[in-house]
Protein backbone atom coordinates (compact mmCIF):
# COMPACT_ATOMS: atom_id res chain seq x y z
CA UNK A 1 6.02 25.06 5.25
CA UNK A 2 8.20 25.81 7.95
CA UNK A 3 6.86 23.28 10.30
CA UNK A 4 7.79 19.83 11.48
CA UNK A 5 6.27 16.84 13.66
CA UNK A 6 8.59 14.56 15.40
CA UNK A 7 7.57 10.58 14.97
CA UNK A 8 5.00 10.13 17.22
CA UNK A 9 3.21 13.28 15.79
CA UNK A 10 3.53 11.49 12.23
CA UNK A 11 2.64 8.32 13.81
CA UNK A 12 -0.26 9.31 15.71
CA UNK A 13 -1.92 11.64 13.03
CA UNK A 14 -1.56 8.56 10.19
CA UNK A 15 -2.49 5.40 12.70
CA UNK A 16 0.77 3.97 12.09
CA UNK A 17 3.41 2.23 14.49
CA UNK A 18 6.82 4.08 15.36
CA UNK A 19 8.10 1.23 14.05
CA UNK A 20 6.56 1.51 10.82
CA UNK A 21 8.07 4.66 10.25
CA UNK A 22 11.25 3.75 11.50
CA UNK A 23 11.40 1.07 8.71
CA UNK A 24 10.10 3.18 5.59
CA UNK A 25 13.01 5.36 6.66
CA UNK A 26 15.65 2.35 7.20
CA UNK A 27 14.26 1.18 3.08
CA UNK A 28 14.90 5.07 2.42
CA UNK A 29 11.53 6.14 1.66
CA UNK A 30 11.41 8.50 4.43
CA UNK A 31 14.95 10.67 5.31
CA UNK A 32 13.87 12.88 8.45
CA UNK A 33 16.40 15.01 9.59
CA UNK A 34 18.28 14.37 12.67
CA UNK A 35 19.11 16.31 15.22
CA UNK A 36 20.86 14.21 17.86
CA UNK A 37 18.93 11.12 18.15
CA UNK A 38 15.00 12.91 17.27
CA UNK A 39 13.80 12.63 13.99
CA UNK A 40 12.34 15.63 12.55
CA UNK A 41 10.14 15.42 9.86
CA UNK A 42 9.53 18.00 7.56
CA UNK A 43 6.54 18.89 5.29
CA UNK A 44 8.19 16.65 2.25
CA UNK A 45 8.28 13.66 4.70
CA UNK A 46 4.73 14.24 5.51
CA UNK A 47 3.84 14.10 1.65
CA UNK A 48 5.53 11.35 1.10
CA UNK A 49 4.48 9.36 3.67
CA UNK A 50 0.89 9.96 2.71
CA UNK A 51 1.59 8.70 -0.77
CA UNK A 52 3.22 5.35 0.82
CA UNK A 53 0.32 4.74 2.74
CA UNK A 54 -1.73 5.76 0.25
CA UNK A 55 0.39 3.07 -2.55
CA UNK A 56 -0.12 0.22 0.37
CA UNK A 57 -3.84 0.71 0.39
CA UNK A 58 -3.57 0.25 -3.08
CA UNK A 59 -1.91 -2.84 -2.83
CA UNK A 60 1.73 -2.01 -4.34
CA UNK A 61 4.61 -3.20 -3.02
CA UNK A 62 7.41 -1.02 -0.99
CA UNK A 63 9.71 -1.41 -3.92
CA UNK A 64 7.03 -0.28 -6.34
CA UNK A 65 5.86 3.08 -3.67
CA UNK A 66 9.98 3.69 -3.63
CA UNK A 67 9.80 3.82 -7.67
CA UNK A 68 6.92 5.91 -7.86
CA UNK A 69 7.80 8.69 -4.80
CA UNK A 70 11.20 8.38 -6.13
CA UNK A 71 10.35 9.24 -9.90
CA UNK A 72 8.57 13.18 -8.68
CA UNK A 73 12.54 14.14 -7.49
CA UNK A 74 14.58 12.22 -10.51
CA UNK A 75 14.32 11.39 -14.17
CA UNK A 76 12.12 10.93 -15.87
CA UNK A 77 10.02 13.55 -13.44
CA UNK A 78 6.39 14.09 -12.88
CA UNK A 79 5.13 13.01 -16.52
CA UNK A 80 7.32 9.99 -16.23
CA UNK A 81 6.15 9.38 -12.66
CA UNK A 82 2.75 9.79 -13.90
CA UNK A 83 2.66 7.51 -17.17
CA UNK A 84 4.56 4.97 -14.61
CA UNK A 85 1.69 5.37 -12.33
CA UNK A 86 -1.04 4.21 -14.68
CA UNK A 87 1.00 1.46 -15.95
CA UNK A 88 1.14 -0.10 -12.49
CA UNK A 89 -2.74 1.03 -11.73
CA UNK A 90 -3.58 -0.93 -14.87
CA UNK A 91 -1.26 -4.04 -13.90
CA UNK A 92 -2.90 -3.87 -10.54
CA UNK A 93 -6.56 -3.55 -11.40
CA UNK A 94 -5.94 -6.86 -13.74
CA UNK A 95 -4.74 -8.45 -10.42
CA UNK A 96 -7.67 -7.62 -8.47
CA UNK A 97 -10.31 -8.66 -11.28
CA UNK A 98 -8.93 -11.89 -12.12
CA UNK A 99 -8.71 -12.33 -7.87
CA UNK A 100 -12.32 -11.18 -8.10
CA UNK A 101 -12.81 -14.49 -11.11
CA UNK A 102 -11.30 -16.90 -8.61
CA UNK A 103 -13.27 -15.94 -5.67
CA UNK A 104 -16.66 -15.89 -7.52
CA UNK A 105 -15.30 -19.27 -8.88
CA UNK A 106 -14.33 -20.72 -5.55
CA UNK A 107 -18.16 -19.51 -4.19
CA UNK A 108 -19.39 -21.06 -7.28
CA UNK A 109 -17.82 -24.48 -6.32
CA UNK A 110 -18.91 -24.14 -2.35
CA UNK A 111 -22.33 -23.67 -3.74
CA UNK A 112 -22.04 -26.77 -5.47
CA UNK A 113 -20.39 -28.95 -3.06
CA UNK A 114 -22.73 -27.51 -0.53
CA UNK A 115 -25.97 -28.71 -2.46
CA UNK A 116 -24.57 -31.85 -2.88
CA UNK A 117 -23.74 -32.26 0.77
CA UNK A 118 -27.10 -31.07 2.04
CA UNK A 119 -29.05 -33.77 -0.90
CA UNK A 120 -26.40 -36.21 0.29
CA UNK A 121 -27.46 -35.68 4.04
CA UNK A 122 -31.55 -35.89 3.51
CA UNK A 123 -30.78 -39.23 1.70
CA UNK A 124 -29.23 -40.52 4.76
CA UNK A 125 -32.04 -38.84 6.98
């Protein structure tokens, strides 16, 4: 627990840009202690960053990541963080299935507009 990685280490062991951690910590989602001008990062910064890259994968918003990491340290804790959590899974998951509808809808219409195209052209042919 006692150990710590500097920003490239943290950088180079997530595939991340310098300046992508620079900026989680500038929206306070990542507070590093300072000594001079080096960041050090300790095992808590490591955690969380894992859990903002995991929320980005996941498709929330930096805002949303900041309310969720936040919750674990302040009220209403962990089983507030968690019911939170599965709220905003379940808002997300609608998201992606009615993107899903569209797309299939959209490939639908191609389709269509396609077979029409191709009759179209062996009219003309």
């Amino acid at each position: 627990m006692d150990q710590t990685w500097t920003i490239t280490q943290l950088a180079d062991e997530h595939g991340i840009t310098l300046r992508t951690l620079r900026h989680y910590e500038d929206v306070g989602l990542l507070t590093p202690e300072r000594r001079g001008t080096t960041r050090v990062f300790h095992h808590r910064d490591r955690i969380r960053l894992r859990l903002i890259l995991r929320g980005k994968r996941l498709g929330f918003t930096l805002p949303e990541i900041a309310t969720i990491v936040d919750m674990y340290d302040d009220q209403p804790g962990e089983a507030g963080q968690l019911r939170y959590l599965l709220d905003q899974i379940e808002v997300r998951r609608e998201e992606l299935a009615q993107r899903r509808r569209d797309i299939d809808d959209t490939l639908a219409e191609l389709a269509e507009v396609e077979a029409r195209c191709r009759d179209d052209l062996s009219k003309l042919a």
